[in-house]
Protein backbone atom coordinates (compact mmCIF):
# COMPACT_ATOMS: atom_id res chain seq x y z
CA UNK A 1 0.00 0.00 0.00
CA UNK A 2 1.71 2.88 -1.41
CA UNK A 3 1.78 6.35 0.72
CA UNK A 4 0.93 9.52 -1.90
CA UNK A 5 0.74 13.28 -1.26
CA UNK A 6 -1.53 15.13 -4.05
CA UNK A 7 -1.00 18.56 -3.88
CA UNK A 8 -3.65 20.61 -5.76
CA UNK A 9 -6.72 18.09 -4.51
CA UNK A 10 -9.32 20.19 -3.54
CA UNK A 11 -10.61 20.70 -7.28
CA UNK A 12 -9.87 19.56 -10.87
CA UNK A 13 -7.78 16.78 -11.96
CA UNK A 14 -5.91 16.93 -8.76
CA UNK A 15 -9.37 16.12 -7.08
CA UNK A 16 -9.71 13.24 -9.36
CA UNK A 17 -6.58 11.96 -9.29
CA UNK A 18 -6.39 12.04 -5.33
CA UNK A 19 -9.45 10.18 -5.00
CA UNK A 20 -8.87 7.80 -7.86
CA UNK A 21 -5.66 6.88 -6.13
CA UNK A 22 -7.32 6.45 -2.54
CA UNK A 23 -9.68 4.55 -4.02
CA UNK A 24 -7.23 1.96 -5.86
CA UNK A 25 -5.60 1.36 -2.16
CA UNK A 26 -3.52 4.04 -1.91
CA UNK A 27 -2.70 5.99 1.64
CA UNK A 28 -3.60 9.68 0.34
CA UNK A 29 -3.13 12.74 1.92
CA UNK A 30 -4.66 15.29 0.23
CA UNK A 31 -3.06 18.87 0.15
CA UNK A 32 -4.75 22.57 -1.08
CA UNK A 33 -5.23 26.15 -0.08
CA UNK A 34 -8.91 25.53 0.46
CA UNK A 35 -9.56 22.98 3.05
CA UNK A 36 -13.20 22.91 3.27
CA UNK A 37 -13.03 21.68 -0.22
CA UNK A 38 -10.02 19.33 0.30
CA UNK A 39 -11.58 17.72 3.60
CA UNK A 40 -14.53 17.30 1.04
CA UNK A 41 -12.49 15.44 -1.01
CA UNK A 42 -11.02 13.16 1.45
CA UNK A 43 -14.34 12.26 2.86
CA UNK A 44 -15.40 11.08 -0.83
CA UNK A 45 -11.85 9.31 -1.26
CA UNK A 46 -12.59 7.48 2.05
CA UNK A 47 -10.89 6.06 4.88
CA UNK A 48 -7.45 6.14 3.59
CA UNK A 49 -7.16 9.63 3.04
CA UNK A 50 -6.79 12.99 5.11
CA UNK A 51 -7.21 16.23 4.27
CA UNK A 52 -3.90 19.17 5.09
CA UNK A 53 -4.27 22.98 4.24
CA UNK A 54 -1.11 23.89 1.91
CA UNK A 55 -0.40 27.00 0.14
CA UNK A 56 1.87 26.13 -3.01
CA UNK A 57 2.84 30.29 -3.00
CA UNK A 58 3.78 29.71 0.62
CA UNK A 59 6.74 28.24 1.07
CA UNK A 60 5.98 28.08 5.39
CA UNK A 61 2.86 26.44 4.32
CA UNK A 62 4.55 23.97 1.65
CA UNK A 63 6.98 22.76 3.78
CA UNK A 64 4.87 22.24 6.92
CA UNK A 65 1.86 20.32 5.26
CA UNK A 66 4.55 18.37 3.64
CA UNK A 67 6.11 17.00 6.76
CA UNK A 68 2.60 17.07 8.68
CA UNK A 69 1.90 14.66 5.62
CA UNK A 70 5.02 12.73 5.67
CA UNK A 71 4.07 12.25 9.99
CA UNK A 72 0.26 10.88 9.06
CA UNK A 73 1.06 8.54 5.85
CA UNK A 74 4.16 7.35 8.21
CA UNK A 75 6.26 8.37 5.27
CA UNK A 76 5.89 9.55 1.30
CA UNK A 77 6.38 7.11 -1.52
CA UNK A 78 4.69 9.29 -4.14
CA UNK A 79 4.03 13.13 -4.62
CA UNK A 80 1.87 14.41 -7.28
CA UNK A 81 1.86 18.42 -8.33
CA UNK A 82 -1.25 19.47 -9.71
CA UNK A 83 -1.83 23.19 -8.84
CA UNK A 84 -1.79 25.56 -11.84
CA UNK A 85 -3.46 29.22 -13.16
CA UNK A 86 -3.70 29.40 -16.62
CA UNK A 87 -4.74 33.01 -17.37
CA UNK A 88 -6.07 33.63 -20.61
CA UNK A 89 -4.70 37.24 -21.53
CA UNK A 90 -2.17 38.34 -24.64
CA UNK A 91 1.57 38.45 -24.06
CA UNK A 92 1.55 42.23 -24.64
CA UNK A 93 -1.25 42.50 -21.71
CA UNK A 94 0.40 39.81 -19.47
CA UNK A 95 2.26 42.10 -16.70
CA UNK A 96 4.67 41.43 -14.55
CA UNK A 97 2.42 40.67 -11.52
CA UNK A 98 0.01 38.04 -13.67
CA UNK A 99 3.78 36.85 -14.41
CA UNK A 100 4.78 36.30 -11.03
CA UNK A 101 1.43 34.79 -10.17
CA UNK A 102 1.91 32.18 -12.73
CA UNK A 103 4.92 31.06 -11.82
CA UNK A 104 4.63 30.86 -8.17
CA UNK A 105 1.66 28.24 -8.62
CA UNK A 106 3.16 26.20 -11.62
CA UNK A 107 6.81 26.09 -10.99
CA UNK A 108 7.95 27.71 -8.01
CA UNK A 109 5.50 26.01 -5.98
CA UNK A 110 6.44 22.49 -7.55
CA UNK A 111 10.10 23.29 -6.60
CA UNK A 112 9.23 24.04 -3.06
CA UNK A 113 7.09 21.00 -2.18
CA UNK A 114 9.45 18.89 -4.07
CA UNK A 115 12.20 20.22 -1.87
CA UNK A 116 10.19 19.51 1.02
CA UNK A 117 9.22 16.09 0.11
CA UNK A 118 12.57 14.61 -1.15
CA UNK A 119 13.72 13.63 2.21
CA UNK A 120 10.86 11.12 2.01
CA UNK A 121 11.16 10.29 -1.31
CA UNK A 122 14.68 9.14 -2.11
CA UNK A 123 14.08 7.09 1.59
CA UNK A 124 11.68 4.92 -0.09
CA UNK A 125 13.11 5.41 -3.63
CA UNK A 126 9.79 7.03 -4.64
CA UNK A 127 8.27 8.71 -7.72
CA UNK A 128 6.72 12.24 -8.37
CA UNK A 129 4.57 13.20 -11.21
CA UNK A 130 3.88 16.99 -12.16
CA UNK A 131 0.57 18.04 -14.08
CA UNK A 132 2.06 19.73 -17.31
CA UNK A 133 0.13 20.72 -20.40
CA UNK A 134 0.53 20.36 -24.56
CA UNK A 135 1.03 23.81 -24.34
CA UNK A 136 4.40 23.77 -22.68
CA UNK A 137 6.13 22.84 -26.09
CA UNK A 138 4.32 19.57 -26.98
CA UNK A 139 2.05 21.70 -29.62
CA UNK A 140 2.77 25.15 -31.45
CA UNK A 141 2.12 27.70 -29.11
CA UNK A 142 -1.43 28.50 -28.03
CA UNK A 143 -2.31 32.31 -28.60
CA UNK A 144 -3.53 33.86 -25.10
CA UNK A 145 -1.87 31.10 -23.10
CA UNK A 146 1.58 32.40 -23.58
CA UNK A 147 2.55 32.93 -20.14
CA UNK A 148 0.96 29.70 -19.14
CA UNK A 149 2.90 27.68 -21.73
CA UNK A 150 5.86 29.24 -20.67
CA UNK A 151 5.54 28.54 -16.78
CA UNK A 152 4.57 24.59 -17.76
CA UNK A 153 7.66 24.68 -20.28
CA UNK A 154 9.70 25.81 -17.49
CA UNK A 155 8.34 22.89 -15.08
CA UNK A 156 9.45 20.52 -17.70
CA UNK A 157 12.52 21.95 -17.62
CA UNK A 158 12.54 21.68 -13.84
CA UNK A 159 11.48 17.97 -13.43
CA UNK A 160 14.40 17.06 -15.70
CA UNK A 161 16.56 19.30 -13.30
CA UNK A 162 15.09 16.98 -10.23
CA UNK A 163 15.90 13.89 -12.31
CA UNK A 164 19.42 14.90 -12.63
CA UNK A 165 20.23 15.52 -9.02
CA UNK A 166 17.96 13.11 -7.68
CA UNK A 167 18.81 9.52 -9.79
CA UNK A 168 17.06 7.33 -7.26
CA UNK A 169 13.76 9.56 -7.55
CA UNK A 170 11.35 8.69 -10.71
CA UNK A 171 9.94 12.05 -11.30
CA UNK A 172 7.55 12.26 -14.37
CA UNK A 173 6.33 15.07 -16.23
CA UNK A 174 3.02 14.35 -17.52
CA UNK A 175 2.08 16.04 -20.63
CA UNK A 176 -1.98 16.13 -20.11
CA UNK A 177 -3.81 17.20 -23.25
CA UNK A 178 -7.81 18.19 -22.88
CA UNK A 179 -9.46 16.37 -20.13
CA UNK A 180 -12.12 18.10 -18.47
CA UNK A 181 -12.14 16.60 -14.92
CA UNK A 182 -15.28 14.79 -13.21
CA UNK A 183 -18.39 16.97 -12.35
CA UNK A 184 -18.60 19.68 -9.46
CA UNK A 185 -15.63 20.43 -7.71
CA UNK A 186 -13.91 17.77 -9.47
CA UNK A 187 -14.25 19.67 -13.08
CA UNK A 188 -11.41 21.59 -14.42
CA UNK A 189 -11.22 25.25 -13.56
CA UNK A 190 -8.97 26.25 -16.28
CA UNK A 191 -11.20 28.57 -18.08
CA UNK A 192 -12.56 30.48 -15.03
CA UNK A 193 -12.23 34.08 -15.27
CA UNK A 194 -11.51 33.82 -18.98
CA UNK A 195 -12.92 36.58 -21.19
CA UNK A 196 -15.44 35.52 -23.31
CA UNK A 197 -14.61 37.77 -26.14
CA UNK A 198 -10.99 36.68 -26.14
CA UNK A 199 -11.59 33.23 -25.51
CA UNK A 200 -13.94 33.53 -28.94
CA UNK A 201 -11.17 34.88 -30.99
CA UNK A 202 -8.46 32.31 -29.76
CA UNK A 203 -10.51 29.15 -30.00
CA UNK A 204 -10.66 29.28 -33.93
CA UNK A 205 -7.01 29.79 -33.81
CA UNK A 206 -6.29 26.87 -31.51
CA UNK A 207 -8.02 24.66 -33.94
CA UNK A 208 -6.70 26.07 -37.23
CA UNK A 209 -3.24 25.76 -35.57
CA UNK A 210 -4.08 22.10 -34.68
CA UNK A 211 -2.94 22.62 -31.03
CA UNK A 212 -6.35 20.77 -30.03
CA UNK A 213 -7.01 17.25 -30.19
CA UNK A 214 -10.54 17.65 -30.79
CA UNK A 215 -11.68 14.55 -28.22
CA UNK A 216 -11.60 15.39 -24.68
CA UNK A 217 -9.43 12.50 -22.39
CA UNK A 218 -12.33 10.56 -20.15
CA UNK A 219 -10.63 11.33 -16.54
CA UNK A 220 -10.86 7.64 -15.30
CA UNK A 221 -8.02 7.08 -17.68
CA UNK A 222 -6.02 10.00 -16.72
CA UNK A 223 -6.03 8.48 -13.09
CA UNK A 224 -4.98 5.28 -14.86
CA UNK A 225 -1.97 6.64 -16.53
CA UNK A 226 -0.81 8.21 -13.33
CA UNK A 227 -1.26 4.90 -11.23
CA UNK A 228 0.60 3.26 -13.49
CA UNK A 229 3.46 5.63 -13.68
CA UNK A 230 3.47 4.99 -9.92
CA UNK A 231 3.33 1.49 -10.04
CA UNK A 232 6.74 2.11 -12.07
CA UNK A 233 9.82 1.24 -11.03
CA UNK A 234 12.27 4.71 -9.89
CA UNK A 235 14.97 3.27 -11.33
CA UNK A 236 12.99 2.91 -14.81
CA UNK A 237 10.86 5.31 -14.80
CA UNK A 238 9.79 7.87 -17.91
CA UNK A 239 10.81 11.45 -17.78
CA UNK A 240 8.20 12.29 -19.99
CA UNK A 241 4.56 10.73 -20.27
CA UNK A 242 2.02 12.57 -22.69
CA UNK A 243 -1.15 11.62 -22.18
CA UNK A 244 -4.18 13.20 -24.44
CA UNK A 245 -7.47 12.41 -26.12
CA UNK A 246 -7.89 12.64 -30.05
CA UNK A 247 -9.52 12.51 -33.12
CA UNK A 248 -9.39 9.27 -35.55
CA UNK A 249 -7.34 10.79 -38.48
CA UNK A 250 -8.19 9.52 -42.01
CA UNK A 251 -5.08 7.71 -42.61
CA UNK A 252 -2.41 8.15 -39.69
CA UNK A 253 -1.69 9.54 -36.71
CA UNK A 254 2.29 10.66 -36.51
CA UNK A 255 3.65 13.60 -33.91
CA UNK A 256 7.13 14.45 -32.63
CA UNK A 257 7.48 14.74 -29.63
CA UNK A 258 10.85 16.72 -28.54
CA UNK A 259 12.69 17.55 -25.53
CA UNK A 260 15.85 18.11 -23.86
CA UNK A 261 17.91 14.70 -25.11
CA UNK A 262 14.37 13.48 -25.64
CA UNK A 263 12.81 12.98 -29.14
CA UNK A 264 10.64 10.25 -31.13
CA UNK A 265 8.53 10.24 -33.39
CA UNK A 266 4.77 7.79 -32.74
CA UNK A 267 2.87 6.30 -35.49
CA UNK A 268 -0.49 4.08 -35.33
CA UNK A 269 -2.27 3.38 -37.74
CA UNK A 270 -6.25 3.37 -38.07
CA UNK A 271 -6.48 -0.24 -37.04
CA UNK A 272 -4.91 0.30 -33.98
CA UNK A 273 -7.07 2.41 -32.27
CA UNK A 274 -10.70 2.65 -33.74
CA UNK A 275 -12.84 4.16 -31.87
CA UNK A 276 -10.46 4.92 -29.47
CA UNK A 277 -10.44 7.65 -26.59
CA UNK A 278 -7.30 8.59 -25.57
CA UNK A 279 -3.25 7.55 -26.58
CA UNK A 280 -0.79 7.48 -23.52
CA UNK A 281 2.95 7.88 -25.04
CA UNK A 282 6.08 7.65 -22.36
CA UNK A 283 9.15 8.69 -23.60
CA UNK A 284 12.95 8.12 -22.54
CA UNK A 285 16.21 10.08 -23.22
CA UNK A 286 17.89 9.02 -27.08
CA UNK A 287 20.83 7.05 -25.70
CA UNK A 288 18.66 4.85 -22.99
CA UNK A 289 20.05 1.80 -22.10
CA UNK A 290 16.85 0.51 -21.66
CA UNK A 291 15.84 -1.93 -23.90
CA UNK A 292 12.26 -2.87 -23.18
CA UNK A 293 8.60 -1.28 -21.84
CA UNK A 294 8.57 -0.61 -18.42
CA UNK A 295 5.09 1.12 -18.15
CA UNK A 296 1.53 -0.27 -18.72
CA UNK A 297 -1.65 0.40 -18.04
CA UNK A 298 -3.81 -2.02 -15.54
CA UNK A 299 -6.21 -3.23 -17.66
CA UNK A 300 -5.98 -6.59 -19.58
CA UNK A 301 -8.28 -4.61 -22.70
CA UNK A 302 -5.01 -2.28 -23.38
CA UNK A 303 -1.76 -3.17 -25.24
CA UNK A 304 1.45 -1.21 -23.21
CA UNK A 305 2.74 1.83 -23.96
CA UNK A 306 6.43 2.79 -24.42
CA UNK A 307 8.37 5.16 -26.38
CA UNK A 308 7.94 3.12 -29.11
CA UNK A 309 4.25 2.74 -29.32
CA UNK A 310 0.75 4.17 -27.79
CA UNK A 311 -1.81 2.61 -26.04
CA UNK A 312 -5.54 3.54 -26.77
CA UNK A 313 -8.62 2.44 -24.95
CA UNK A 314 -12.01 1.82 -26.01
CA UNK A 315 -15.29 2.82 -25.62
């Protein structure tokens, strides 16, 4: 029984994912800024989970609900960072204070509860997964997300950073393409306080740009992906896991994917994934020793998923 901090739980995807995990077995302990919500959440996980106030901007706060955590689990063995603001505003209207904003929740909040938490991590050789986005350089740029895109670029940038001084850690960037959460509290709150008028004159770009997928990821599969990637071995683990929902293309389905020491290039064809919901690609670094799959998906229904091929699931 695996001991997991999810930071970000209250709402959203890291709602869902927290209470996916608790529900799968997992010893949760559920950290966010608003604890009525988050002691909500725990209550709907069940037993094995507990609720801790934690402000991500706060580095007092980080670091205390992190060891106030660490003392109720009786250790970590997995951290998940899922906190983000995702303005929607031009890069020539984006000043510096919406600037600082961003990157205090996205990346130097990450940093700071990572900090806190590797103590307890690289005691139990333990993995960490960060919430990232197609927008931090898996897709052209998205116009009005700039500074977004830039803050989850950064904390891609930042998770390899971990990897490098940290060997015995796993930590995982996962690239999470449109997935709209579960209902309530539990739906993504990425669009709130966009405005309307600007959020009509990007979306056509988004789509001629071919940024979106155009096929929303269920969430039950997004949990999957990231209890799998936990399941993973440290030692073996992916730097990079995209995981994103699509449309059926009318011949094939090919993207790049590129990062630092990291590129290949995924191909399925039709066959492969008819009527299918989602693809889940993991990637490792060029010159990998590694010589077979180390990550699948719990269900019998899916075929694995490495750098060399994707998984899809069906309806």
């Amino acid at each position: 029984m695996s001991k997991t901090v999810v930071i970000g739980a209250s709402s959203g995807l890291g709602r869902c994912i927290g209470i996916g995990l608790a529900q799968r077995g997992d010893d949760v302990a559920l950290l966010a800024r608003r604890l009525e919500r988050t002691q909500a959440a725990a209550n709907e996980a069940g037993p094995g989970a507990i609720a801790l106030e934690c402000d991500v901007t706060d580095e007092a706060s980080c670091r205390s609900a992190i060891a106030a955590a660490a003392e109720a689990l009786g250790g970590i063995d997995n951290l998940v960072y899922a906190p983000a603001i995702s303005p929607l505003v031009r890069l020539v209207d984006t000043d510096a204070d919406t600037w600082r904003q961003v990157f205090d929740t996205n990346v130097i909040g990450a940093a700071v509860a990572t900090a806190a938490a590797v103590p307890h991590l690289a005691a139990a050789s333990g993995k960490a997964v960060y919430l990232s986005s197609d927008t931090g350089g898996y897709t052209p740029p998205w116009p009005g997300l700039g500074a977004y895109g830039v803050s989850k670029a950064a904390l891609q940038r930042l998770v390899e950073a971990w990897r490098a001084e940290h060997p015995g850690i796993g930590f995982t960037c996962l690239i999470v393409g449109e997935c709209a959460g579960g209902e309530g509290d539990a739906r993504t709150g990425m669009n709130i306080g966009w405005d309307g008028d600007l959020a009509r004159k990007a979306y056509p770009l988004w789509l001629s740009a071919g940024t979106m997928p155009g096929k929303l990821m269920p969430v039950e599969d997004l949990v999957n992906v990231v209890h799998t990637i936990l399941r993973t071995d440290a030692a073996t683990s992916m730097p990079i896991v995209v995981a994103r929902g699509h449309r059926l293309p009318a011949d094939r389905f090919s993207t790049p994917v590129r990062g630092a020491g990291l590129t290949r290039s995924v191909s399925v064809t039709p066959e492969r994934y008819r009527a299918a919901r989602f693809f889940a690609v993991a990637l490792r670094p060029a010159k990998s020793a590694w010589r077979h799959p180390v990550i699948r998906l719990q269900r019998p229904a899916d075929p694995a998923f490495s750098a060399a091929r994707v998984t899809c699931s069906s309806q």
